[in-house]
C-alpha atoms as a PDB file:
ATOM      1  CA  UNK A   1      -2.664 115.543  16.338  1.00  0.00           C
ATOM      2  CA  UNK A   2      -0.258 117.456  14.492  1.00  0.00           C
ATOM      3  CA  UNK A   3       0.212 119.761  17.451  1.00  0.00           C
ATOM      4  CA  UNK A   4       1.069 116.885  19.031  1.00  0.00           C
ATOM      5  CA  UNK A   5       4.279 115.960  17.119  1.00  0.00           C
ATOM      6  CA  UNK A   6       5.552 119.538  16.639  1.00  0.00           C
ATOM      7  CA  UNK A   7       5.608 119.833  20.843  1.00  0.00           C
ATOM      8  CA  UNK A   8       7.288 116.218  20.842  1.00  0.00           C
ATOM      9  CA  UNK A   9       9.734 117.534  17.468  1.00  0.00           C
ATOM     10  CA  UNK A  10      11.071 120.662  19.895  1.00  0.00           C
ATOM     11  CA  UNK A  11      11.308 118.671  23.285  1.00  0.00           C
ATOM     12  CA  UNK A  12      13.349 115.656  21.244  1.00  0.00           C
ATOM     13  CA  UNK A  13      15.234 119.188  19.820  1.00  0.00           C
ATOM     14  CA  UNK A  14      15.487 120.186  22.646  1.00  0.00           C
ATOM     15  CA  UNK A  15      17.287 117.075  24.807  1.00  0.00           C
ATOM     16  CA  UNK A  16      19.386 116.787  21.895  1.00  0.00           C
ATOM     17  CA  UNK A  17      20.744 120.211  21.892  1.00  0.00           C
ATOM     18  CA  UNK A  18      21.650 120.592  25.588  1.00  0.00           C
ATOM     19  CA  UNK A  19      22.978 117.018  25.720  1.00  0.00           C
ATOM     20  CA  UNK A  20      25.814 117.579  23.122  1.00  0.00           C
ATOM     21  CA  UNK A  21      25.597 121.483  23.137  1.00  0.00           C
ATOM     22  CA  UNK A  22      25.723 123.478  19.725  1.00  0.00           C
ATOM     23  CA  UNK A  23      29.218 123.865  17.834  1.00  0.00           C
ATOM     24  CA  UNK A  24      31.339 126.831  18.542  1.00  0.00           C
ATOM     25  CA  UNK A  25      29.910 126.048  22.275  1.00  0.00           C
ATOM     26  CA  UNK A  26      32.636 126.506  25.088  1.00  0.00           C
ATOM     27  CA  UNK A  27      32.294 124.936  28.386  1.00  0.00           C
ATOM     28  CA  UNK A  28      35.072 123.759  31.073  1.00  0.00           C
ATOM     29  CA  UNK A  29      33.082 120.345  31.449  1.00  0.00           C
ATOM     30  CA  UNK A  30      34.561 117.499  29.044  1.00  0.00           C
ATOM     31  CA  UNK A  31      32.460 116.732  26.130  1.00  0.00           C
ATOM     32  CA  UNK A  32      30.018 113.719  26.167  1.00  0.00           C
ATOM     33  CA  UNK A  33      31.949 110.838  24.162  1.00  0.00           C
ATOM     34  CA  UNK A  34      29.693 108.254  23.190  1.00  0.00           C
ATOM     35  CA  UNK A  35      31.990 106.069  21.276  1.00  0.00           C
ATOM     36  CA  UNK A  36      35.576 107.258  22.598  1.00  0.00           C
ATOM     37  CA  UNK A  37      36.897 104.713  20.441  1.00  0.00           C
ATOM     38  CA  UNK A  38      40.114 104.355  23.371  1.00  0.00           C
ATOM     39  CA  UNK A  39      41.515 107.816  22.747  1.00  0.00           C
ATOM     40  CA  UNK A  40      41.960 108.563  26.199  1.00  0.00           C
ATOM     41  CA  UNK A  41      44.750 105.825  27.594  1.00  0.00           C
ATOM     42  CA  UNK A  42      46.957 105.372  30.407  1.00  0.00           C
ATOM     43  CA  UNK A  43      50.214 105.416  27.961  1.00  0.00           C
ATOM     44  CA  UNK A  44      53.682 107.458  27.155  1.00  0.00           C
ATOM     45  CA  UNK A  45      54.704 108.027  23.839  1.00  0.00           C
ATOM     46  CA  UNK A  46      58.099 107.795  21.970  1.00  0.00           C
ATOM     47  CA  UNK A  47      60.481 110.525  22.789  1.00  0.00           C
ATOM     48  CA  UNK A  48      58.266 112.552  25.340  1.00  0.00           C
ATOM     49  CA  UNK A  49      59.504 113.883  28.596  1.00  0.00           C
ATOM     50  CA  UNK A  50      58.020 112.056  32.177  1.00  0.00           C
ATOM     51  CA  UNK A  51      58.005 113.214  35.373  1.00  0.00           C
ATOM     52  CA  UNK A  52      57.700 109.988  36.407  1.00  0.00           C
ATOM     53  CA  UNK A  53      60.843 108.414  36.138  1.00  0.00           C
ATOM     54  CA  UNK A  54      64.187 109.831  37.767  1.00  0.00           C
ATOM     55  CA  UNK A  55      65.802 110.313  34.133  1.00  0.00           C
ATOM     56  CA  UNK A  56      62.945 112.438  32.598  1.00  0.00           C
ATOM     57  CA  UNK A  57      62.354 109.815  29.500  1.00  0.00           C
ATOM     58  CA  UNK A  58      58.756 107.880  29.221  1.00  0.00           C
ATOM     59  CA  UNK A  59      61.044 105.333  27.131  1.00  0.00           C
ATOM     60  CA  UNK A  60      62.281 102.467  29.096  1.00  0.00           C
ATOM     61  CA  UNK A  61      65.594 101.085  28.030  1.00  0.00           C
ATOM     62  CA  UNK A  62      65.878  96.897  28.032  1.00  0.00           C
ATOM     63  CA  UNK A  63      66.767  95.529  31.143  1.00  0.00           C
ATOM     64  CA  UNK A  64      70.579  94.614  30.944  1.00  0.00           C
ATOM     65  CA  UNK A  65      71.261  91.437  28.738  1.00  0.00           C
ATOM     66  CA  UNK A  66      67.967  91.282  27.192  1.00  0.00           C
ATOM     67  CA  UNK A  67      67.922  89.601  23.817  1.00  0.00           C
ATOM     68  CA  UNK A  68      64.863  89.291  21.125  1.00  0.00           C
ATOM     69  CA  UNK A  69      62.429  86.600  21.375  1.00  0.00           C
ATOM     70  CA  UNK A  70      62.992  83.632  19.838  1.00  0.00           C
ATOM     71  CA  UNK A  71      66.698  84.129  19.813  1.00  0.00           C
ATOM     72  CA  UNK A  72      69.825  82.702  22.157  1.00  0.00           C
ATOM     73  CA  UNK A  73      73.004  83.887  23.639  1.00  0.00           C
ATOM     74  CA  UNK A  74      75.219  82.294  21.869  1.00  0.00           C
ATOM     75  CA  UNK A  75      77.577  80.369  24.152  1.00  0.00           C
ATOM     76  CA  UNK A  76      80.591  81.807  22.854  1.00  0.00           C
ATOM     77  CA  UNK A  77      81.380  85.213  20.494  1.00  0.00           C
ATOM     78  CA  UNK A  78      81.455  84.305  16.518  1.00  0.00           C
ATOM     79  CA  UNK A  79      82.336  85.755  13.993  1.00  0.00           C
ATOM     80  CA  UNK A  80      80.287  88.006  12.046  1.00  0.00           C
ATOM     81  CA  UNK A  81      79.940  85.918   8.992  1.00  0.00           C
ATOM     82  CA  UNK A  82      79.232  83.163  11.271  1.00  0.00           C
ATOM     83  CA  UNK A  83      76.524  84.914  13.261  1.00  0.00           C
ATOM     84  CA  UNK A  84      75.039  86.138   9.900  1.00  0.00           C
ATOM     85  CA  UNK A  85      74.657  82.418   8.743  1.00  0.00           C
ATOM     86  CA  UNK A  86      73.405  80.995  11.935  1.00  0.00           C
ATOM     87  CA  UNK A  87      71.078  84.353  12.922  1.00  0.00           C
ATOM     88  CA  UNK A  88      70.695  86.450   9.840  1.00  0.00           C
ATOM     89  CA  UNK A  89      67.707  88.050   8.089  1.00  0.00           C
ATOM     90  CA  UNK A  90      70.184  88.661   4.603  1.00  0.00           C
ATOM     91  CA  UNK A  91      68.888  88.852   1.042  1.00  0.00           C
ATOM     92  CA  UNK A  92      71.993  86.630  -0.662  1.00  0.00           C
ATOM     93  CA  UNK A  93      71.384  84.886  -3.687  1.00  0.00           C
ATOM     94  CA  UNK A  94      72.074  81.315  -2.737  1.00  0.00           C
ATOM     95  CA  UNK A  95      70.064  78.082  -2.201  1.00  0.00           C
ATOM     96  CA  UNK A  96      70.446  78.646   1.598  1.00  0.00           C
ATOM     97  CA  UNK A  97      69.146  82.395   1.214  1.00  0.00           C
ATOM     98  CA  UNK A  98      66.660  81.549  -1.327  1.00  0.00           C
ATOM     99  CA  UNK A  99      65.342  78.083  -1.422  1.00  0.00           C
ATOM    100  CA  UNK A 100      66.136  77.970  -5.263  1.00  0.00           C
ATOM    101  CA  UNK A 101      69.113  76.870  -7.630  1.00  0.00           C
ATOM    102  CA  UNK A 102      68.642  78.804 -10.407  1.00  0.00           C
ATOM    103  CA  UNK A 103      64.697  79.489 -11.296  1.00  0.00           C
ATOM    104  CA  UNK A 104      63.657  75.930  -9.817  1.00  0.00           C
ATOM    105  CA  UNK A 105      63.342  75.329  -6.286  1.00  0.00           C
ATOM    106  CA  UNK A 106      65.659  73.004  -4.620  1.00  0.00           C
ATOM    107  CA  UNK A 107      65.036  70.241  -2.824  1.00  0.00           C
ATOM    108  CA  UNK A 108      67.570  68.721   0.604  1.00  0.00           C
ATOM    109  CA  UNK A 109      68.378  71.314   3.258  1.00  0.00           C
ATOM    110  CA  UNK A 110      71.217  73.049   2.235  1.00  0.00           C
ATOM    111  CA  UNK A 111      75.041  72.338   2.514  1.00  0.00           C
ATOM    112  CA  UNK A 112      76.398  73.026   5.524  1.00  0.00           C
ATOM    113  CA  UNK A 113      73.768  72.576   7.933  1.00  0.00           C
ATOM    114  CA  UNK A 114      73.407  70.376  10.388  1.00  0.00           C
ATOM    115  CA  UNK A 115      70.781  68.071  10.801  1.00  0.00           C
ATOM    116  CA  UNK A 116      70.700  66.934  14.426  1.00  0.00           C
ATOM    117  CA  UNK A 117      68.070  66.910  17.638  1.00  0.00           C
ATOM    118  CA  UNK A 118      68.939  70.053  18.335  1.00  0.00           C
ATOM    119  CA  UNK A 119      67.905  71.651  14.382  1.00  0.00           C
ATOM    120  CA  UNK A 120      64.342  69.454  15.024  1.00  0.00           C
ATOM    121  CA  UNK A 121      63.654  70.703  18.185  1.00  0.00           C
ATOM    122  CA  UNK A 122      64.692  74.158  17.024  1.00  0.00           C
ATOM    123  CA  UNK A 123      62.159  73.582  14.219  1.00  0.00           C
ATOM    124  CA  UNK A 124      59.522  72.297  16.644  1.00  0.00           C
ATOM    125  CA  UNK A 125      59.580  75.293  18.402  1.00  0.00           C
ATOM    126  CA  UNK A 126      59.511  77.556  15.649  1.00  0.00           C
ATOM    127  CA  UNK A 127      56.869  76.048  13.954  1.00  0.00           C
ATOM    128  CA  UNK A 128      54.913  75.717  16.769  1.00  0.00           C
ATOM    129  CA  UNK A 129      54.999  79.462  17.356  1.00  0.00           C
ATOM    130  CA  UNK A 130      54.555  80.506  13.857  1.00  0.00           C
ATOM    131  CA  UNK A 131      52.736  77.990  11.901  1.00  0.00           C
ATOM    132  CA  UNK A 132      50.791  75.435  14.134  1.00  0.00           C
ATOM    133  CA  UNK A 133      47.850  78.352  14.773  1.00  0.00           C
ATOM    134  CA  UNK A 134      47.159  77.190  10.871  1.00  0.00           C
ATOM    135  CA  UNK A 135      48.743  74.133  10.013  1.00  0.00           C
ATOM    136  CA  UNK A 136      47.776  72.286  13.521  1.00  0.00           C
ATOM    137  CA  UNK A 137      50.638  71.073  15.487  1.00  0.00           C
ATOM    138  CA  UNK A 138      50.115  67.687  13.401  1.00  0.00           C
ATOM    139  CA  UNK A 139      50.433  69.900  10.458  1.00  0.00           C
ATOM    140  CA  UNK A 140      47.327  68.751   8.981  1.00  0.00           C
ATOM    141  CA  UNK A 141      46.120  71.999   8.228  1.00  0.00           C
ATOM    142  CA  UNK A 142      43.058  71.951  10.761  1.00  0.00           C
ATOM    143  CA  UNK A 143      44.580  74.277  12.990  1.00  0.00           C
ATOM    144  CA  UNK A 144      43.131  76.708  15.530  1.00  0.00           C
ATOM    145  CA  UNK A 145      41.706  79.286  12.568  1.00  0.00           C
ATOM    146  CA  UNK A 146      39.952  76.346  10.774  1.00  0.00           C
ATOM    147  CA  UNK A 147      37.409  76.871  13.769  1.00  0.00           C
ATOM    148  CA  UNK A 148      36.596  80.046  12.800  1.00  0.00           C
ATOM    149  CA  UNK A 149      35.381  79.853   9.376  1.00  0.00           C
ATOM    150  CA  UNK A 150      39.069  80.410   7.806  1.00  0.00           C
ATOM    151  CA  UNK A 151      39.525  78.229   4.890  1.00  0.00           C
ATOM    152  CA  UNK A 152      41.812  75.537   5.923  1.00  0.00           C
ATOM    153  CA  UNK A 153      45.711  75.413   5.310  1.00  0.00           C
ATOM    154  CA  UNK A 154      48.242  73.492   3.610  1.00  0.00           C
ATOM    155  CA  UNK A 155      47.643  69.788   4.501  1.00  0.00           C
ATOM    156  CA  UNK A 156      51.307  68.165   4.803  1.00  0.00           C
ATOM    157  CA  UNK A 157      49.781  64.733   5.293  1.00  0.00           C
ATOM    158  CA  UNK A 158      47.776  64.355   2.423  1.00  0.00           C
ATOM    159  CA  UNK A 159      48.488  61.321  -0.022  1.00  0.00           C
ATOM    160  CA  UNK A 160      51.753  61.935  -2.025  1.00  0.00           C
ATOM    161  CA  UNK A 161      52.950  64.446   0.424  1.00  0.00           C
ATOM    162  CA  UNK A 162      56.706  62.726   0.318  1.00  0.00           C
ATOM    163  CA  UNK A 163      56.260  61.523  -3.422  1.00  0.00           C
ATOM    164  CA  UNK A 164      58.579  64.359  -5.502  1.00  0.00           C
ATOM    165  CA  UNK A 165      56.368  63.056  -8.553  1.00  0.00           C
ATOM    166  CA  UNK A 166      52.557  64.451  -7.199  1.00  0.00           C
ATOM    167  CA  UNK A 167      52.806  67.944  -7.531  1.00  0.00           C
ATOM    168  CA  UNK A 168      49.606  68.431  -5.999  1.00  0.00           C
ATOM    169  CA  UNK A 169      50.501  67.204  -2.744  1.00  0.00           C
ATOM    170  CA  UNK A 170      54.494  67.471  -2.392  1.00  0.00           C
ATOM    171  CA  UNK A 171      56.347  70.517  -1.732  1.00  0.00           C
ATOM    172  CA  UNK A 172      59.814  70.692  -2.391  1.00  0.00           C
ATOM    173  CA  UNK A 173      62.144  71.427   0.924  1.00  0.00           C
ATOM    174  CA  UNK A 174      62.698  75.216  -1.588  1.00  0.00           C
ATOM    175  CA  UNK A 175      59.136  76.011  -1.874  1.00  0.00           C
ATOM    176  CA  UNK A 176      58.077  75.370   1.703  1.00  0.00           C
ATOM    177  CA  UNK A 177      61.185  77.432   2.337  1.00  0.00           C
ATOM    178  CA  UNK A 178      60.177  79.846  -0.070  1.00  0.00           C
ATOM    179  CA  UNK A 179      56.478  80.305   1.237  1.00  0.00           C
ATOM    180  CA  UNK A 180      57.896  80.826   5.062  1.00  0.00           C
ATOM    181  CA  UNK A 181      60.075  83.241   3.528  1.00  0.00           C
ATOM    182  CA  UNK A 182      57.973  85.574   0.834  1.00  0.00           C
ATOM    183  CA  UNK A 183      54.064  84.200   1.945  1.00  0.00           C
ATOM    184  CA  UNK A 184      51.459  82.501  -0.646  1.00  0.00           C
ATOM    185  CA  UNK A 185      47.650  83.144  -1.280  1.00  0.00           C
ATOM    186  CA  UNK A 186      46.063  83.937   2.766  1.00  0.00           C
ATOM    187  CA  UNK A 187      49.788  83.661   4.145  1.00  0.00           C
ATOM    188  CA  UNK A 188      51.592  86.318   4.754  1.00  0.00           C
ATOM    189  CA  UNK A 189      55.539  86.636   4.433  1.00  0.00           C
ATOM    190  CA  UNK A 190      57.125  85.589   7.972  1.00  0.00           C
ATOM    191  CA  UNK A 191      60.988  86.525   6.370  1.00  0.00           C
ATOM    192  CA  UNK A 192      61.072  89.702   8.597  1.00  0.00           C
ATOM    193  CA  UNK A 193      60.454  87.257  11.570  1.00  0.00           C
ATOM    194  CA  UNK A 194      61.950  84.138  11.281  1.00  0.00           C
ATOM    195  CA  UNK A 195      65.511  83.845  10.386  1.00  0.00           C
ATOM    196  CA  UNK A 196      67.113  81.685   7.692  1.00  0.00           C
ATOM    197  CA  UNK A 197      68.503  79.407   9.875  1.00  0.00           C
ATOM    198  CA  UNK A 198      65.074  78.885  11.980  1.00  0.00           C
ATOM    199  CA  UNK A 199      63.397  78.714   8.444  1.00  0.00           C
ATOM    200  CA  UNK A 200      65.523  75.371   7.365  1.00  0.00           C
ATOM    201  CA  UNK A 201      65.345  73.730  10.771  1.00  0.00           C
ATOM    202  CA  UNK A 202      61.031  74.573  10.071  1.00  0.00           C
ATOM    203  CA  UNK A 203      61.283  72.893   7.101  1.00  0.00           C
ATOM    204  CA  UNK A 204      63.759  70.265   8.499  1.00  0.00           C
ATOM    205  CA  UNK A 205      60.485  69.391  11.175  1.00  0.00           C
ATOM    206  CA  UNK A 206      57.734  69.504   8.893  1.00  0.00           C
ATOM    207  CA  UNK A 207      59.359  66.800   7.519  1.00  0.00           C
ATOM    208  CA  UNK A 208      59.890  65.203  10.429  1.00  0.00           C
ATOM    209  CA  UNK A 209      56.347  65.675  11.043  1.00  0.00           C
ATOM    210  CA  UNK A 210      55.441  64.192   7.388  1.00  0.00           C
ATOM    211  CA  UNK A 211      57.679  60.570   8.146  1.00  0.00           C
ATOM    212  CA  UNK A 212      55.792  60.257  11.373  1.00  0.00           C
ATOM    213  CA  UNK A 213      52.192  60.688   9.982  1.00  0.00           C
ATOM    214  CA  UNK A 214      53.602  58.527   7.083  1.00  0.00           C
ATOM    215  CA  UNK A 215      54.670  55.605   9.452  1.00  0.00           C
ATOM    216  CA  UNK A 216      51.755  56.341  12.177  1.00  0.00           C
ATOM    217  CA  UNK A 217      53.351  57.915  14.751  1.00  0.00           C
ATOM    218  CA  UNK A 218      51.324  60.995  14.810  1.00  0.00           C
ATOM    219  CA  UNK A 219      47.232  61.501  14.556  1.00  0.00           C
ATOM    220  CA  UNK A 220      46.476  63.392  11.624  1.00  0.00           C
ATOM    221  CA  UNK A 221      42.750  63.988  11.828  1.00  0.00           C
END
């Protein structure tokens, strides 16, 4: 019996060694990869040369008038301070920077901006893109991730969501600001993403969003 298992030892040995081949081993045929883990991809890096293209760069420059996503052409040039205010990603000190007056959080949108259809829809869109895969496009906080055993976000519409005086439910329009802005518990910051303006006009829909579930305009389950 024993005799046996030494003969199947060496032939197991033996499959083993000339399927993957001893180390130090040369050979012209490429090695057997059973988990390549994607290391071999039909790519161009940063900065290398390509034969490929008539100007010798694997880097593509934008095609002409290309712009960010999530951004517009403005319809006219501003001024820098203006495009700053309306487009920025700046670290000032202010409530409209911020979200706070002092070391409390404010609460109104900030001087200065406009609240109109086109700030809402703004916000819609936004918010949609960013927050709705979390928050639900209801902002109930039984969004898409909720599905997937993710704990469940920041319900908007819960009782006292508009009433300043139930801290447990209401968020001041500097907090929610705030949390877009720096992140909170599973959320992560979105500041390097979402510019000031686009974070007031989020806030400015969430509330939007809070006056319709309030006055049964939206479903909220």
């Amino acid at each position: 019996m024993l005799k046996y298992f030494f003969l199947s030892y060496a032939f197991v040995a033996a499959i083993i060694v000339a399927a993957f081949g001893t180390r130090g081993s040369k050979s012209e045929l490429p090695p057997i990869e059973v988990f390549p883990d994607m290391d071999h991809q039909a790519k161009v890096k940063f900065q290398v040369k390509s034969e490929f293209f008539a100007d010798g760069h694997a880097a593509r420059m934008p095609v002409k008038n290309t712009v960010p996503m999530g951004f517009q052409v403005p319809d006219k040039p501003a001024s820098i301070e203006a495009a700053t205010a309306a487009y920025g990603f700046t670290n000032g000190v202010d409530y409209y920077h911020t979200g706070k007056i002092g070391d409390y959080y404010g609460d109104g949108l900030p001087q200065g901006l406009k609240v109109d259809k086109s700030l809402i829809e703004r916000g819609e869109r936004q918010y949609n893109i960013y927050c709705a895969v979390c928050h639900a496009q209801s902002g109930n906080g039984k969004g898409v991730t909720s599905k997937y055993g993710i704990l469940a976000a920041f319900n908007f519409h819960q009782p006292g969501n508009l009433d300043a005086s139930n801290p447990g439910a209401y968020r001041a329009d500097g907090a929610i600001f705030d949390v877009i802005t720096n992140g909170k518990g599973l959320m992560g910051s979105y500041g390097a993403n979402i510019s000031v303006h686009d974070r007031w006009a989020i806030v400015a829909y969430i509330r939007t969003l809070q006056v319709a579930a309030q006055e049964g305009k939206v479903t909220v389950q």
